[in-house]
N, C-alpha and C. Protein backbone atom coordinates (compact mmCIF):
# COMPACT_ATOMS: atom_id res chain seq x y z
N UNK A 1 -58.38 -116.85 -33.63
CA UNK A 1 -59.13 -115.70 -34.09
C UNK A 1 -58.23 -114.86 -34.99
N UNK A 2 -58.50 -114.58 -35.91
CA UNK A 2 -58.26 -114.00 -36.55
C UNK A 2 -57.75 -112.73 -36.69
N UNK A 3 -56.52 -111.70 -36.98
CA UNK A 3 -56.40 -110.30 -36.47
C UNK A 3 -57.80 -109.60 -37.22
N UNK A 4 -57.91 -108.44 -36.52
CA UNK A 4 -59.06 -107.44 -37.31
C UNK A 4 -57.92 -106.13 -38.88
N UNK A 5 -59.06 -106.11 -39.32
CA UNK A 5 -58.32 -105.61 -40.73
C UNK A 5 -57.75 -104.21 -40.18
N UNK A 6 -56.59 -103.35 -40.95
CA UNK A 6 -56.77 -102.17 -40.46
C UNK A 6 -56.82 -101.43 -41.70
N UNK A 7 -57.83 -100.28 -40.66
CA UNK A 7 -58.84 -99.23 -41.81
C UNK A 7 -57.93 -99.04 -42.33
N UNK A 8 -58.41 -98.36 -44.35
CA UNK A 8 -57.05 -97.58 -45.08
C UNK A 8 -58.29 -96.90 -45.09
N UNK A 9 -57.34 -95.74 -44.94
CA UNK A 9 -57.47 -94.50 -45.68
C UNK A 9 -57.60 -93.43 -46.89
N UNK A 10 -58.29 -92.76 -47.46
CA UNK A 10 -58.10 -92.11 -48.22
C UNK A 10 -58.35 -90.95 -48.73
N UNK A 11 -57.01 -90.15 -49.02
CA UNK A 11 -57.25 -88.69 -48.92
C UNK A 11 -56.54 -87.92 -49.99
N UNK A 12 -57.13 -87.37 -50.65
CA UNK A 12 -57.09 -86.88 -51.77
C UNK A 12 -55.42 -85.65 -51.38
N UNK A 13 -55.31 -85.16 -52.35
CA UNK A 13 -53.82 -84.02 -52.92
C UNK A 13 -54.40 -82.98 -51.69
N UNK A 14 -56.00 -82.46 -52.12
CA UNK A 14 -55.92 -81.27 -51.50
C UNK A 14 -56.13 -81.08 -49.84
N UNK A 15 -56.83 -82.51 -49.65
CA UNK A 15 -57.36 -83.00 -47.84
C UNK A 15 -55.76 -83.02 -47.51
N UNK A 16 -54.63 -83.38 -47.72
CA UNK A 16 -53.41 -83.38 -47.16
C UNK A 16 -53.03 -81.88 -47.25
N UNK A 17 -52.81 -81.10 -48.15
CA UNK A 17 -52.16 -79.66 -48.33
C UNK A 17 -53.09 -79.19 -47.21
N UNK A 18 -54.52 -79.38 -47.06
CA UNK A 18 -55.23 -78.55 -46.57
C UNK A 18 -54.75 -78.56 -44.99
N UNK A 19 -54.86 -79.89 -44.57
CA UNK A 19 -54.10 -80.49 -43.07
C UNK A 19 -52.81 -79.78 -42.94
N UNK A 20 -51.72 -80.06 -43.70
CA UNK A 20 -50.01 -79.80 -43.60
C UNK A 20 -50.57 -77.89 -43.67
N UNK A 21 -51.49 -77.37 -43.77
CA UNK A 21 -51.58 -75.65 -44.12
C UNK A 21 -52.00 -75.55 -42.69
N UNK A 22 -53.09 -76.27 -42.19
CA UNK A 22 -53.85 -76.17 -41.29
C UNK A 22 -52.92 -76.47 -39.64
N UNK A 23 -52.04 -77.67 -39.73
CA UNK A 23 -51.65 -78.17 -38.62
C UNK A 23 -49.82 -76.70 -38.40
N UNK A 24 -49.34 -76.20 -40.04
CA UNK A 24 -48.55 -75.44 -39.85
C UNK A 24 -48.49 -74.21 -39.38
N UNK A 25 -50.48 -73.27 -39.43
CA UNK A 25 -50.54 -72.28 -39.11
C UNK A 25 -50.81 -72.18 -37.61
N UNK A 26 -51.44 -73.21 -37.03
CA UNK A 26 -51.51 -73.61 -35.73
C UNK A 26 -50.80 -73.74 -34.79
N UNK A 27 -49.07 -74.72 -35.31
CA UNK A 27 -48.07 -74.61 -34.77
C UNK A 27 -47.61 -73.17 -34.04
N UNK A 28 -47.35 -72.78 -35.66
CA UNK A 28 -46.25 -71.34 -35.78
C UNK A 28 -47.06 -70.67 -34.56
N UNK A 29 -48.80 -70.28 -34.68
CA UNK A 29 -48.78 -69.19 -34.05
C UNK A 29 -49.20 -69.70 -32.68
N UNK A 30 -49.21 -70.64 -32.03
CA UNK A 30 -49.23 -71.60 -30.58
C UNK A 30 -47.47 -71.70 -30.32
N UNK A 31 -46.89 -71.65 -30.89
CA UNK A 31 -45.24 -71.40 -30.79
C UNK A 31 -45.18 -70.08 -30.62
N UNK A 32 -45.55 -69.14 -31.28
CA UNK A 32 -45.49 -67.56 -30.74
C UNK A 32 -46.06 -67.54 -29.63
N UNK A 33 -47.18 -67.74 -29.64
CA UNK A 33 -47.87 -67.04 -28.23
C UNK A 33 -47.06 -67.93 -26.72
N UNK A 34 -47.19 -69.16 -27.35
CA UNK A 34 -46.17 -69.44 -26.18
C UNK A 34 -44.53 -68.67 -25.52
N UNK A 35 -44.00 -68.69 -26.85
CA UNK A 35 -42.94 -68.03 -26.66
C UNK A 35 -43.43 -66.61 -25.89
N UNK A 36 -43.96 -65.93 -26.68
CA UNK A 36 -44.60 -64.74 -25.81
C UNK A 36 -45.12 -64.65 -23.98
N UNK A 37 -45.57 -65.74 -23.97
CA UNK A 37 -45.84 -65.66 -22.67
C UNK A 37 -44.06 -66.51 -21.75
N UNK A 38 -43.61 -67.35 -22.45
CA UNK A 38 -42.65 -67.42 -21.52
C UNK A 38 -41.46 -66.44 -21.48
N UNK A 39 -41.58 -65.44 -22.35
CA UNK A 39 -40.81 -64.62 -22.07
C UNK A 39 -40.77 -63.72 -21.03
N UNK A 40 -42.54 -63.33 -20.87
CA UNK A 40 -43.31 -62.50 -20.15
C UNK A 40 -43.15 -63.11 -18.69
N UNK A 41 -42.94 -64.45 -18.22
CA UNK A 41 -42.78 -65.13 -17.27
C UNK A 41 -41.04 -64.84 -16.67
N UNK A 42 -40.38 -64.94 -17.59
CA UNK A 42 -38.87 -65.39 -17.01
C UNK A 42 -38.87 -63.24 -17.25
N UNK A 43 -39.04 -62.58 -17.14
CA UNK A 43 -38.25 -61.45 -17.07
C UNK A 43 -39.24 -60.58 -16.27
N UNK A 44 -39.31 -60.91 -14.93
CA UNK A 44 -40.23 -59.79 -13.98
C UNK A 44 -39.31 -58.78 -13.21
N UNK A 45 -38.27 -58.81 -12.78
CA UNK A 45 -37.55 -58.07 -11.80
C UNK A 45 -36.55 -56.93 -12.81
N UNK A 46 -37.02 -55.41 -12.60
CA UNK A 46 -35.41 -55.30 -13.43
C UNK A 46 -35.00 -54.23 -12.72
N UNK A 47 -33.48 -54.25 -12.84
CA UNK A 47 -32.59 -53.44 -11.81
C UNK A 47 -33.17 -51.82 -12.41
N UNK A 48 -32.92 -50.81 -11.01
CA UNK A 48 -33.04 -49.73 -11.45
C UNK A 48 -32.31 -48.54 -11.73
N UNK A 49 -30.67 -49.59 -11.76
CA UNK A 49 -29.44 -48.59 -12.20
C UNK A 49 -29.21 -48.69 -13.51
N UNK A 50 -29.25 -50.11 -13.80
CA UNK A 50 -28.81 -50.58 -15.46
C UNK A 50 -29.62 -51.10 -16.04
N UNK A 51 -31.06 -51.17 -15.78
CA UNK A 51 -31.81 -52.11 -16.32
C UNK A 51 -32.07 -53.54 -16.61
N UNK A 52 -30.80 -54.30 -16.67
CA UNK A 52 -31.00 -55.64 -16.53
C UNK A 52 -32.05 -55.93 -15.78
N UNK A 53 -32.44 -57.66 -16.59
CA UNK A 53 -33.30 -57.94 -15.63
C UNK A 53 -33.60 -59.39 -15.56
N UNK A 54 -33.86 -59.75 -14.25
CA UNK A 54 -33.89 -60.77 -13.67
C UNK A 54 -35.06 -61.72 -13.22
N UNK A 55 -35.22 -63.03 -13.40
CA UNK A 55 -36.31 -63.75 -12.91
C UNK A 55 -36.68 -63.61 -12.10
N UNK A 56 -35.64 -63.75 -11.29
CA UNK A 56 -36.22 -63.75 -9.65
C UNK A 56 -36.05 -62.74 -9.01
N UNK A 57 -36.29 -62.63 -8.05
CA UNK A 57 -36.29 -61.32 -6.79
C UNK A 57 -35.40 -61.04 -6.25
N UNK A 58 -34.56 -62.64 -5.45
CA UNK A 58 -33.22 -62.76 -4.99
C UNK A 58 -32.41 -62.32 -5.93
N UNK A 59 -32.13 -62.50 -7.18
CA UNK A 59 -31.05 -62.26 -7.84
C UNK A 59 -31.18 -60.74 -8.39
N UNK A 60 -32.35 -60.07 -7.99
CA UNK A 60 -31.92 -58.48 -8.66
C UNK A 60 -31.47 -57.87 -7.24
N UNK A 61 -32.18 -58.28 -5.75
CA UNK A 61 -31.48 -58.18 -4.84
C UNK A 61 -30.14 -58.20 -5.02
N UNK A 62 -29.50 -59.17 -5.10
CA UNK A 62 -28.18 -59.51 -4.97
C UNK A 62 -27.36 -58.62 -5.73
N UNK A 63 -27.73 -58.36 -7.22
CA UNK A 63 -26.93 -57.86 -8.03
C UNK A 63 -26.82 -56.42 -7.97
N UNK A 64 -28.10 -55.89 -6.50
CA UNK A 64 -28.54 -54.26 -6.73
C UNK A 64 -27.24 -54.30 -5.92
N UNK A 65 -26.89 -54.80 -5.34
CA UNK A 65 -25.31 -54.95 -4.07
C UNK A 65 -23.92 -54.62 -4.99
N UNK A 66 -24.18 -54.85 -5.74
CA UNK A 66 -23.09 -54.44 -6.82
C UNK A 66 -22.73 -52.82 -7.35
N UNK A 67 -24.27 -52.36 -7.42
CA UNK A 67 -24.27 -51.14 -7.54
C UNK A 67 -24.21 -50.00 -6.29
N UNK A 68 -24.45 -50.81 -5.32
CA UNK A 68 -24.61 -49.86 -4.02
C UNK A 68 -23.15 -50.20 -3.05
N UNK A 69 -22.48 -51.07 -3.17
CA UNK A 69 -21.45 -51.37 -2.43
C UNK A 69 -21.86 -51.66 -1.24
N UNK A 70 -23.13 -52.35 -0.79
CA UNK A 70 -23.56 -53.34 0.44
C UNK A 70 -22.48 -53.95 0.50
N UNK A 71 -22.31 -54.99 1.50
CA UNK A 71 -21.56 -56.20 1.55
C UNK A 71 -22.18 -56.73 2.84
N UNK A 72 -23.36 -57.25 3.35
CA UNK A 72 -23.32 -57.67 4.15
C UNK A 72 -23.30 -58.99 5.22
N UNK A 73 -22.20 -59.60 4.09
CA UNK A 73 -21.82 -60.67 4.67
C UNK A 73 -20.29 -60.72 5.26
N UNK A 74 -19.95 -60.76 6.44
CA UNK A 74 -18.82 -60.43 7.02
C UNK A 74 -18.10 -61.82 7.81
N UNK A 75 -17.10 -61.86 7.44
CA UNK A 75 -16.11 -63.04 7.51
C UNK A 75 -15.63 -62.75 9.05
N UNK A 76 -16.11 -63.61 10.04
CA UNK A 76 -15.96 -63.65 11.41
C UNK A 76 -14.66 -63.66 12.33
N UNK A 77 -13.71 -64.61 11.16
CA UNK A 77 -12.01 -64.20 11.34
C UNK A 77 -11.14 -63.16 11.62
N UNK A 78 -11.61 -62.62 10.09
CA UNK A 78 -10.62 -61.67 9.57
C UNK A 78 -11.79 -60.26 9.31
N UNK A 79 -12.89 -60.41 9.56
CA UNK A 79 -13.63 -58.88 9.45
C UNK A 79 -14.04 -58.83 8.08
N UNK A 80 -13.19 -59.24 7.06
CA UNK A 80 -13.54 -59.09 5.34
C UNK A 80 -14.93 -59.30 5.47
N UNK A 81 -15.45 -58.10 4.36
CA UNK A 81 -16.90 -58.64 4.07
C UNK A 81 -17.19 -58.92 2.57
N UNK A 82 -18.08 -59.46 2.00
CA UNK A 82 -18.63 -59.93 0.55
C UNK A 82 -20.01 -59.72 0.36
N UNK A 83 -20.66 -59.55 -0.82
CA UNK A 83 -21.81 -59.39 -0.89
C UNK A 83 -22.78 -60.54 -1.05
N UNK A 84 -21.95 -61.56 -1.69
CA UNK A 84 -22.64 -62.88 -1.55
C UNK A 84 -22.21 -63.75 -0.58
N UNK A 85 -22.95 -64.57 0.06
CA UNK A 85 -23.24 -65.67 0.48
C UNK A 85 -22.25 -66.87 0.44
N UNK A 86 -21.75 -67.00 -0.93
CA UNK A 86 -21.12 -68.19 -1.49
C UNK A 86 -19.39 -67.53 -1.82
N UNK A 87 -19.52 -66.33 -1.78
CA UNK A 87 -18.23 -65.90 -2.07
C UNK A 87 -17.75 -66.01 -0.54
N UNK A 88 -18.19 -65.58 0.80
CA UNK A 88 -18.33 -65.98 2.22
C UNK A 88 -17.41 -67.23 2.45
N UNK A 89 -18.50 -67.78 2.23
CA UNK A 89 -18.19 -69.71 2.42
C UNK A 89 -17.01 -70.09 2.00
N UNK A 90 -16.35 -69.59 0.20
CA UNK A 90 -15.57 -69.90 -0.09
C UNK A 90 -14.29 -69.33 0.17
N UNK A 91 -14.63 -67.92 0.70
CA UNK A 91 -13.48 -67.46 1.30
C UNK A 91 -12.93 -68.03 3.35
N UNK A 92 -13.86 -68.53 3.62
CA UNK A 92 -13.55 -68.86 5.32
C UNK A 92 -13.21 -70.32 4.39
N UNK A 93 -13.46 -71.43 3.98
CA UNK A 93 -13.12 -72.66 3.56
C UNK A 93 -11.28 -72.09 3.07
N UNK A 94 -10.75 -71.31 1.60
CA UNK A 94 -9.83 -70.82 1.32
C UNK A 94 -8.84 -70.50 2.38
N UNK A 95 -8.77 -69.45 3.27
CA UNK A 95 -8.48 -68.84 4.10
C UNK A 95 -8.31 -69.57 5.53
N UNK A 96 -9.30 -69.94 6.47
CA UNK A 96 -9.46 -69.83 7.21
C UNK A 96 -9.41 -71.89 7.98
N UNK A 97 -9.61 -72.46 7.49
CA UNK A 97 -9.93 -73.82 7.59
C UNK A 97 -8.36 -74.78 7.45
């Protein structure tokens, strides 16, 4: 059997400009609005000493500890305390182990 033919096409100067105008204004402004909304997504939390601001919840938590001098993570050894979690860990591993 024979292959089947494939269609040609044909499209004039202005059916292409009109497409390449058409598919570029579409982009750009589906690229804005996107951008727009993922901006609107990644920046919900913001601190209320310095303004920064943060995605998540945990991390404006964490960083409000900076401004308030919390620390309430306390090293069971030696009494030292830290405000994070991971500074903790790495200080009883450092220290203590």
């Amino acid at each position: 059997m024979p292959p089947s033919p494939i269609p040609v096409y044909s499209y004039s100067d202005d059916d292409v400009r009109n497409l390449r105008m058409s598919l570029s204004s579409k982009s750009s402004s589906s690229a804005s609005m996107l951008t727009s909304q993922r901006s609107l997504e990644n920046i919900r939390h913001e601190c209320p000493y310095c303004r920064r601001q943060f995605r998540r919840k945990h991390d404006l938590q964490r960083h409000i500890r900076l401004h308030t001098g919390e620390r309430p993570y306390r090293c069971d050894n030696c009494s030292k305390s830290f405000y994070r979690t991971d500074a903790l860990v790495r200080h009883v591993r450092s220290e203590h182990l």
